[in-house]
C-alpha atoms as a PDB file:
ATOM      1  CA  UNK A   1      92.491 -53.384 -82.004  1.00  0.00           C
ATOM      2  CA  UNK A   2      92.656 -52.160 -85.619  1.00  0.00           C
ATOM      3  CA  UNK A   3      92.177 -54.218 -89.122  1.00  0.00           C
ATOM      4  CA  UNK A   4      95.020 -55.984 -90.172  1.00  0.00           C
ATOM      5  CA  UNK A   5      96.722 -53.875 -92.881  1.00  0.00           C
ATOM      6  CA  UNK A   6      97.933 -55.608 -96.227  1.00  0.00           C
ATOM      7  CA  UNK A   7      99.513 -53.277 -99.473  1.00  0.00           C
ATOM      8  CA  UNK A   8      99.685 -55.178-102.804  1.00  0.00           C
ATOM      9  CA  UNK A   9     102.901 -54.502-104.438  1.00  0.00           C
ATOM     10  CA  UNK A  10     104.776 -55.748-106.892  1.00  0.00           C
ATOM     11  CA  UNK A  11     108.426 -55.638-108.927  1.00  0.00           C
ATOM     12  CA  UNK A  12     107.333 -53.418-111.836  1.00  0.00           C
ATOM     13  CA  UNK A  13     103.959 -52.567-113.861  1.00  0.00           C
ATOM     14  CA  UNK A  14     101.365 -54.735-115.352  1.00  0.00           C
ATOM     15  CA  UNK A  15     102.802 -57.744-113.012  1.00  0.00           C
ATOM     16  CA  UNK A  16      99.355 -59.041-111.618  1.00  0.00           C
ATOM     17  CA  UNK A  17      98.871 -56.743-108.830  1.00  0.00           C
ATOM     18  CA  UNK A  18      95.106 -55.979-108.729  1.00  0.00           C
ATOM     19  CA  UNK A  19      94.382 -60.237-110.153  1.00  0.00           C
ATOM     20  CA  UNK A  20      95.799 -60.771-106.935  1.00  0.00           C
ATOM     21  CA  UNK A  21      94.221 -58.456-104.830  1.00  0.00           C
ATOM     22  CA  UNK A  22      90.804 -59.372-105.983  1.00  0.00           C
ATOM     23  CA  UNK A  23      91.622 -62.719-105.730  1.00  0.00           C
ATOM     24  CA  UNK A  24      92.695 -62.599-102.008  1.00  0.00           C
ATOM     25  CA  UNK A  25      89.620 -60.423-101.347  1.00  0.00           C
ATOM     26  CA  UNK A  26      87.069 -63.356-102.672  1.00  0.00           C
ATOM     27  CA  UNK A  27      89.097 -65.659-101.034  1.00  0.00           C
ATOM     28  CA  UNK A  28      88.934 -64.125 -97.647  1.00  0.00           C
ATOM     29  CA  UNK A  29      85.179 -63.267 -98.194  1.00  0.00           C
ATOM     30  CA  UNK A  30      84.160 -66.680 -98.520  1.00  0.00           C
ATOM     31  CA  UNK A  31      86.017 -67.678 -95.394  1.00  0.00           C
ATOM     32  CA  UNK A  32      83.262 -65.021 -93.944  1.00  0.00           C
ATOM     33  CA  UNK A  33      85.951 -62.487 -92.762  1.00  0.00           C
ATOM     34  CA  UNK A  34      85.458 -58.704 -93.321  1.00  0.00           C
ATOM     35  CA  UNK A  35      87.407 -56.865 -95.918  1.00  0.00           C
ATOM     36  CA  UNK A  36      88.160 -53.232 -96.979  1.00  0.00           C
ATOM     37  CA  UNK A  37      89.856 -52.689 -99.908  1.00  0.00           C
ATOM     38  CA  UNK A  38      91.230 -49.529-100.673  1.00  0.00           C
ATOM     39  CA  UNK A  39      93.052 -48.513-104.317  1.00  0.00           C
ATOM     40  CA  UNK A  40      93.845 -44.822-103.196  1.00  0.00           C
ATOM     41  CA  UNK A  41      96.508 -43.702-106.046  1.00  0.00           C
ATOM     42  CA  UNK A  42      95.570 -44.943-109.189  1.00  0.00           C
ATOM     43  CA  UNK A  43      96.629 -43.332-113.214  1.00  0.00           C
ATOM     44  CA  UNK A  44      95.559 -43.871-116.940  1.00  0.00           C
ATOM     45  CA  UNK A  45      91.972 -43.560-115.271  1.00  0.00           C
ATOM     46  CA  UNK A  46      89.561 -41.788-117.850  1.00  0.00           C
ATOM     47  CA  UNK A  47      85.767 -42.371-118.513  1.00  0.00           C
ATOM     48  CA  UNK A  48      86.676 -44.619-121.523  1.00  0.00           C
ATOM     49  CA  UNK A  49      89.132 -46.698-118.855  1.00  0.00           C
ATOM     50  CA  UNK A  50      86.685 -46.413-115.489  1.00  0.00           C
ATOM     51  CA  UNK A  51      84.605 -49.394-115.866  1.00  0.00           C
ATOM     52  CA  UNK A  52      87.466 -51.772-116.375  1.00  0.00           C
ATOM     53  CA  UNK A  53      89.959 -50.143-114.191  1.00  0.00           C
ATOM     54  CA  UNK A  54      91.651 -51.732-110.996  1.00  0.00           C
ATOM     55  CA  UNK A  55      89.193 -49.680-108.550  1.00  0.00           C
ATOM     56  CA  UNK A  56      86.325 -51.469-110.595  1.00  0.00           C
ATOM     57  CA  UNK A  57      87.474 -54.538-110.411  1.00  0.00           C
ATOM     58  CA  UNK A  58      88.301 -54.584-106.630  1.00  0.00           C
ATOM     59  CA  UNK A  59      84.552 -53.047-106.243  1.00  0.00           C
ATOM     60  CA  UNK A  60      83.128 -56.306-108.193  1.00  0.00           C
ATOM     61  CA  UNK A  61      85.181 -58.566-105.883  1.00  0.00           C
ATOM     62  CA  UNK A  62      84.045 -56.829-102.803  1.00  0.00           C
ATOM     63  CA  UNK A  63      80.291 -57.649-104.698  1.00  0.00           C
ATOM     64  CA  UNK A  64      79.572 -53.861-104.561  1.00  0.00           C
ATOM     65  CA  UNK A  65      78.091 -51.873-107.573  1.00  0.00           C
ATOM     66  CA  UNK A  66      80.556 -50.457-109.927  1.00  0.00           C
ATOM     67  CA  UNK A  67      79.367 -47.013-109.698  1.00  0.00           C
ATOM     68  CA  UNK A  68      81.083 -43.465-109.701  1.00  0.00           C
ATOM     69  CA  UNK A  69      80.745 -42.838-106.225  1.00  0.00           C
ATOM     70  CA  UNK A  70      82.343 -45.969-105.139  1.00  0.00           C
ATOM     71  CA  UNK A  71      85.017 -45.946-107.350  1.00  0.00           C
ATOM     72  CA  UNK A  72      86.013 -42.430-105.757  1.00  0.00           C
ATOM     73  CA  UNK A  73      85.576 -43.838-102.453  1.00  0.00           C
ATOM     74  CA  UNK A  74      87.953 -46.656-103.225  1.00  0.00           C
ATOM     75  CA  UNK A  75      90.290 -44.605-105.279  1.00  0.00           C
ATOM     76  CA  UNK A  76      90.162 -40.693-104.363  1.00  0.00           C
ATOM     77  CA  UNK A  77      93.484 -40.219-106.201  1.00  0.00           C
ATOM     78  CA  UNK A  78      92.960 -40.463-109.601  1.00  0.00           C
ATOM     79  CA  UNK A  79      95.176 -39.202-112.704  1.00  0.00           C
ATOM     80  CA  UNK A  80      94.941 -39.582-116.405  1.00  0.00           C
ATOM     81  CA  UNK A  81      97.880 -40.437-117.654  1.00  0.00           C
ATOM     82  CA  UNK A  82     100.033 -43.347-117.765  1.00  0.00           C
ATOM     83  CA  UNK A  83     102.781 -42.807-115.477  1.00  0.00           C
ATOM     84  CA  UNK A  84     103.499 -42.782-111.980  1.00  0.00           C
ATOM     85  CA  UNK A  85     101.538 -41.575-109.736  1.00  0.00           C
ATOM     86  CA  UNK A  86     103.787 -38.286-109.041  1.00  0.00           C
ATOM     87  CA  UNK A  87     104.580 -37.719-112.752  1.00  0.00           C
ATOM     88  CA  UNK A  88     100.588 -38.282-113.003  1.00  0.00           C
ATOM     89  CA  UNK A  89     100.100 -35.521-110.949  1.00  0.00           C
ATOM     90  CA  UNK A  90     102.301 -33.153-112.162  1.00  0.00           C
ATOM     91  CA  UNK A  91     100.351 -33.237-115.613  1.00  0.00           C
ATOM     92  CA  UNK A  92      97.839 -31.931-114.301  1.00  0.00           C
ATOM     93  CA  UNK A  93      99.271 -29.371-112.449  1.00  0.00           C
ATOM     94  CA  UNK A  94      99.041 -31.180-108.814  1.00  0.00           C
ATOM     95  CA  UNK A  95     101.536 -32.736-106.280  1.00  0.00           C
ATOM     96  CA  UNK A  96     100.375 -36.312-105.040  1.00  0.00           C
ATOM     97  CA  UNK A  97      99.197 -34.958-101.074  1.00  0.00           C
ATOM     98  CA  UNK A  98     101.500 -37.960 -99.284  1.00  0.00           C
ATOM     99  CA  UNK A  99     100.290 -37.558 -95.796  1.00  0.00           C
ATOM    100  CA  UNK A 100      96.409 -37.361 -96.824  1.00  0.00           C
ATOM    101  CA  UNK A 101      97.141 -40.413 -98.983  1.00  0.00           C
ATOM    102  CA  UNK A 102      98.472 -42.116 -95.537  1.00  0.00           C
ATOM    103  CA  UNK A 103      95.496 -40.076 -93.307  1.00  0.00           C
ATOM    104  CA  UNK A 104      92.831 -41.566 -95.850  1.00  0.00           C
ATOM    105  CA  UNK A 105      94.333 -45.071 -95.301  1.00  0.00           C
ATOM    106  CA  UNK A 106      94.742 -44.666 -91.438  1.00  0.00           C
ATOM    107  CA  UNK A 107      91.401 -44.012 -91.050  1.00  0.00           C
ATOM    108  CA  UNK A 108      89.989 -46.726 -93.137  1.00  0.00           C
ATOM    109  CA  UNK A 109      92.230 -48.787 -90.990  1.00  0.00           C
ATOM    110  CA  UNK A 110      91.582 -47.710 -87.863  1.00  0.00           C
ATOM    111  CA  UNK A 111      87.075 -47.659 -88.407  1.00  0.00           C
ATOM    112  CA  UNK A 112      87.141 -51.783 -89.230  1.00  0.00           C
ATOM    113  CA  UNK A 113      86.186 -54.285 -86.906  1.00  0.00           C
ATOM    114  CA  UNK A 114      88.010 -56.692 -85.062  1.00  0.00           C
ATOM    115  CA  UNK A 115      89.129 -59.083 -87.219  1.00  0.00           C
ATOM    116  CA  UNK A 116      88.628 -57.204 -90.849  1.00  0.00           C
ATOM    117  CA  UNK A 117      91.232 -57.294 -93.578  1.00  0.00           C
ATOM    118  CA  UNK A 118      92.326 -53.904 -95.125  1.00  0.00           C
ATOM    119  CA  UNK A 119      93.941 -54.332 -98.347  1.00  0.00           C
ATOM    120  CA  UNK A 120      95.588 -51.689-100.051  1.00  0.00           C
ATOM    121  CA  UNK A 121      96.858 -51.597-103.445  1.00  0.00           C
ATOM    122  CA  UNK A 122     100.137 -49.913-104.846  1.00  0.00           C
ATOM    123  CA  UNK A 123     100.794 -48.072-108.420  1.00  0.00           C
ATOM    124  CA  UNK A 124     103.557 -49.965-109.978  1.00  0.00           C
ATOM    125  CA  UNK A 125     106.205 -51.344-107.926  1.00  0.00           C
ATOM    126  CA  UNK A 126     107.991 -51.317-104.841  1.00  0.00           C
ATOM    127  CA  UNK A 127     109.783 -48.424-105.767  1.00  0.00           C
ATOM    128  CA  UNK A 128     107.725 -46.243-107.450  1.00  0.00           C
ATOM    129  CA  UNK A 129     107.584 -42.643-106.475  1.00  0.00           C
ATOM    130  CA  UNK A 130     104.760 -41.133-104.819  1.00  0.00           C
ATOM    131  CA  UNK A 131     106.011 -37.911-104.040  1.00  0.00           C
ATOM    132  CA  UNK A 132     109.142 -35.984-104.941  1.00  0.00           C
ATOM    133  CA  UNK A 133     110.920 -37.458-102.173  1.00  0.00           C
ATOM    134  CA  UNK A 134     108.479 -40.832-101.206  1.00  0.00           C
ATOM    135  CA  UNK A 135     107.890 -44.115-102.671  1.00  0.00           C
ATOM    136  CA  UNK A 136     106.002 -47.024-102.366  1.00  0.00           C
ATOM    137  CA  UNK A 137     108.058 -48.375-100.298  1.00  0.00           C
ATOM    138  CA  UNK A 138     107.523 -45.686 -97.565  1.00  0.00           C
ATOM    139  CA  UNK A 139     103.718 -45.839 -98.176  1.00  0.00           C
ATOM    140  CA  UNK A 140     103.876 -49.238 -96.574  1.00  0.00           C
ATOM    141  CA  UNK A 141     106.477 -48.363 -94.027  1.00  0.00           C
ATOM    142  CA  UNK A 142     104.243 -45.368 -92.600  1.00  0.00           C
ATOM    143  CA  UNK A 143     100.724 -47.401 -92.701  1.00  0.00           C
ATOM    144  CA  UNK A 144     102.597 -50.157 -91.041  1.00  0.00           C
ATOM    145  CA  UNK A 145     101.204 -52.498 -93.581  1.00  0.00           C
ATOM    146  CA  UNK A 146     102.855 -56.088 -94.528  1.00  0.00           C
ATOM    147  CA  UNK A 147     103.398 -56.229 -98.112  1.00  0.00           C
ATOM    148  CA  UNK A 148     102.616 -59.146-100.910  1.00  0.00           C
ATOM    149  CA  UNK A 149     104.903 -58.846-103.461  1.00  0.00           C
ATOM    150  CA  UNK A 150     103.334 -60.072-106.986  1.00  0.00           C
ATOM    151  CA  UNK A 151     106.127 -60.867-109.312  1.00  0.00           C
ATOM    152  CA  UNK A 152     105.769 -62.430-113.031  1.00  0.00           C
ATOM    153  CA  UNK A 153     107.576 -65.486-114.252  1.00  0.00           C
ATOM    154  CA  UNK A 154     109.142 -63.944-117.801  1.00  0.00           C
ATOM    155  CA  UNK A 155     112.497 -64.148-118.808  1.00  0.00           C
ATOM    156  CA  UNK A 156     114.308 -61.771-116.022  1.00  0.00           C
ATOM    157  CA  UNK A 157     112.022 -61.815-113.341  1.00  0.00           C
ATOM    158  CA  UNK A 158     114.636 -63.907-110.613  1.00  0.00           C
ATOM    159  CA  UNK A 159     116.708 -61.210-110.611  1.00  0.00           C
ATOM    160  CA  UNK A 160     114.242 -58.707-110.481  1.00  0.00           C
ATOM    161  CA  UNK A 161     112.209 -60.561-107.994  1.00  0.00           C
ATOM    162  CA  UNK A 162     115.228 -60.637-105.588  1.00  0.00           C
ATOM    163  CA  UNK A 163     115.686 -56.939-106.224  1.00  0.00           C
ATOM    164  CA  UNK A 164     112.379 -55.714-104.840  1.00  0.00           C
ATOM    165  CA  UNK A 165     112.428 -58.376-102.119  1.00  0.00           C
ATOM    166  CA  UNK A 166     115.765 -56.774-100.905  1.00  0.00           C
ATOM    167  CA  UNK A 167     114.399 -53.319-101.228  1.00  0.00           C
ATOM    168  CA  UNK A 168     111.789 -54.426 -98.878  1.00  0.00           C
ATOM    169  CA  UNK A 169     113.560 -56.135 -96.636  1.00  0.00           C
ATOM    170  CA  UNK A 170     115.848 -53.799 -96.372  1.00  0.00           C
ATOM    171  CA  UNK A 171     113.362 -50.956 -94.313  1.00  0.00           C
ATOM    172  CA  UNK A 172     112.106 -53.875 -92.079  1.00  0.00           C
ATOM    173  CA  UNK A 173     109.373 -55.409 -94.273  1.00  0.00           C
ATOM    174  CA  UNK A 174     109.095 -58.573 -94.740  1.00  0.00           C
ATOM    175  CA  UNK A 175     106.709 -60.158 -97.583  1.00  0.00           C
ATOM    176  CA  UNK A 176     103.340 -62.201 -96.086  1.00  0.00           C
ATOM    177  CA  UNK A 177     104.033 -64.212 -99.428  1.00  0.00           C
ATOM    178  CA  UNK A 178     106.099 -63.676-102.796  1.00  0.00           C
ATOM    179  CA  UNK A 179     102.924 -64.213-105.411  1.00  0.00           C
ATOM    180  CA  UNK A 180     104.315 -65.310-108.950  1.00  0.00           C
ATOM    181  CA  UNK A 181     101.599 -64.594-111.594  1.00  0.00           C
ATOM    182  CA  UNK A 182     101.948 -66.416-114.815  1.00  0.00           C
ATOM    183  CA  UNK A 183     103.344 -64.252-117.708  1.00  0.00           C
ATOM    184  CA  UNK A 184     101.321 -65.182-120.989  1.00  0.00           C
ATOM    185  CA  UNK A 185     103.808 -66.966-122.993  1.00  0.00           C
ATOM    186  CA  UNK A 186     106.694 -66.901-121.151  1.00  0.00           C
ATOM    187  CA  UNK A 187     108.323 -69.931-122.556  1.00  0.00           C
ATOM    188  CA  UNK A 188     109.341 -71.254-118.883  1.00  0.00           C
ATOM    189  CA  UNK A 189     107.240 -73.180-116.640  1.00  0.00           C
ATOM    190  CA  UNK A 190     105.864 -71.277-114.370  1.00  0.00           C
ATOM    191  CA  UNK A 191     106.999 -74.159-111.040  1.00  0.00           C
ATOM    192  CA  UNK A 192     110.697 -73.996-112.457  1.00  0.00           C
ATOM    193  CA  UNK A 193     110.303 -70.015-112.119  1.00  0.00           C
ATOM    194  CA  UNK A 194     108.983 -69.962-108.413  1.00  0.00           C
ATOM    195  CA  UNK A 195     111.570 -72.874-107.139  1.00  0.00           C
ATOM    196  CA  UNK A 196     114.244 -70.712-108.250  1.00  0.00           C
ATOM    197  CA  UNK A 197     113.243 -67.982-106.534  1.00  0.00           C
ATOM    198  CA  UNK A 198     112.353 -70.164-103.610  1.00  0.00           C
ATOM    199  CA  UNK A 199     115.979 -70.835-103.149  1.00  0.00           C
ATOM    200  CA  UNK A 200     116.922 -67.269-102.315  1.00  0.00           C
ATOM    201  CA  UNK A 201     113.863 -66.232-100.642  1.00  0.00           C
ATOM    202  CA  UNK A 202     114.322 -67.521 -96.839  1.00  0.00           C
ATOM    203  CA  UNK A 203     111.549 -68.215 -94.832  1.00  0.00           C
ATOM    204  CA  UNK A 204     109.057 -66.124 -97.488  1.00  0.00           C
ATOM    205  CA  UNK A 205     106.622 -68.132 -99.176  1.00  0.00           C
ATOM    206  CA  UNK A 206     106.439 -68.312-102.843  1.00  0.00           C
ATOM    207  CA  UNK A 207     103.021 -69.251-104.384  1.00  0.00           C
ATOM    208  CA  UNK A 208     102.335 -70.287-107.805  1.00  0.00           C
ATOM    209  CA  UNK A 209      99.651 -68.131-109.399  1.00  0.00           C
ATOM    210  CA  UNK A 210      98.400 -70.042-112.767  1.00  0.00           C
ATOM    211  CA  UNK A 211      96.235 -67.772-114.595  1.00  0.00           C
ATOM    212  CA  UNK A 212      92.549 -69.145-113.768  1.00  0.00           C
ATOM    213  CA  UNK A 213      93.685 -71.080-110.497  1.00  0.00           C
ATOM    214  CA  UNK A 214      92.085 -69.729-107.909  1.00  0.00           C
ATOM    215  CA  UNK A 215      93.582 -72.205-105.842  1.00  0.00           C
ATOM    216  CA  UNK A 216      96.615 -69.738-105.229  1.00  0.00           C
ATOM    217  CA  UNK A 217      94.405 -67.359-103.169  1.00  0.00           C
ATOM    218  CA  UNK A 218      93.201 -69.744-100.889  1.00  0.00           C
ATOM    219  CA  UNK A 219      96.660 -70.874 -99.956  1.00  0.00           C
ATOM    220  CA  UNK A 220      97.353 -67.237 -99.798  1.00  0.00           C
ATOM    221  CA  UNK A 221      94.436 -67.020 -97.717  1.00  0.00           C
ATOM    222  CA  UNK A 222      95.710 -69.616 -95.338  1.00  0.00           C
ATOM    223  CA  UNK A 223      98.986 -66.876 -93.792  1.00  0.00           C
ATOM    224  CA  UNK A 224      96.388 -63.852 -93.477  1.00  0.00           C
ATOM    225  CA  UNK A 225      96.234 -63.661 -89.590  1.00  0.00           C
ATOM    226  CA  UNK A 226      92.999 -64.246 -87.951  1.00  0.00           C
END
């Protein structure tokens, strides 16, 4: 038996994806299960950028030192610029290597205990492209992970929250939860936001994510499989 895999996406950039991630992590580690967490793409990473960077702050919520050598063990894939991860890439003269990006995962996955959690964390959203011909989407799809999508509660984000849910869907994959992180002054309440999207969304959950709350992970918590 193999870890239970989990990817992190979400319907665009700068949603909420790694508050989430970290959250879940230090939820599920003070439930006492195991958990690997794994940011293998990541961009706009720099020396200025590296100590505050997603990889560093999945490291802290794992409790491990923020170091150089972890961060490249968490994140082997790492790009300068701002963009995704293929355009990244291709700046500096590289192609994104798809299948060791799935091998690295695979084996990560495949090494845990019984019982351990490996959570994986995208670059941008669902449909983001990895390679000249992959996405995000097909990152899950080939490390048979279950996704949580992380959506924001602005102006717009029904429709776009639908969108990416469909897109997933779609190829078979089926949201654990539908996370709705609170967009700084949005100017709609953020429980108005997820019932509306509750009404198109099935048997999915939708979770309220207040910024602060950390009650949001435990409930999250609660639908990660033992």
């Amino acid at each position: 038996m193999t870890a239970l895999s989990l990817f992190v996406t979400a319907s665009g950039t700068e949603i909420g994806k790694t508050y989430v991630s970290t959250g879940l992590i230090r939820a599920l580690r003070a439930r006492g299960r195991e958990v690997i967490a794994l940011k293998p793409l990541i961009t706009d990473f720099t020396d200025e950028t590296a100590p505050t960077s997603d990889t560093a702050l999945m490291l802290e919520a794992l409790g491990r030192e923020v170091t150089g050598e972890a961060m490249a063990e968490l994140s082997p894939w790492r790009y300068v610029a701002a963009l995704a991860p293929d355009m990244a890439a291709a700046r500096e003269g590289k192609a994104v290597p798809y299948d060791e990006v799935i091998a690295f995962c695979t084996r990560h996955r495949d090494a845990a205990g019984d019982g351990t959690v490996l959570i994986v964390e995208g670059a941008g959203g669902v449909l983001v492209p990895v390679d000249d011909t992959r996405t995000m989407r097909d990152f899950m799809r080939d490390l048979a992970a279950t996704p949580i999508l992380v959506v924001g509660s602005y102006l717009g984000t029904i429709s776009h929250t639908l969108t990416a849910l469909e897109a997933l869907q779609s190829r078979g994959l089926d949201p654990l939860a539908i996370m709705v992180s609170e967009t700084p002054d949005a100017g709609i309440p953020l429980q108005d936001t997820c019932d509306a999207i509750r009404r198109f969304t099935g048997d999915v959950p939708v979770i309220a994510v207040p910024r602060d709350d950390q009650d949001a992970f435990a409930r999250l918590a609660d639908l990660v499989p033992a």
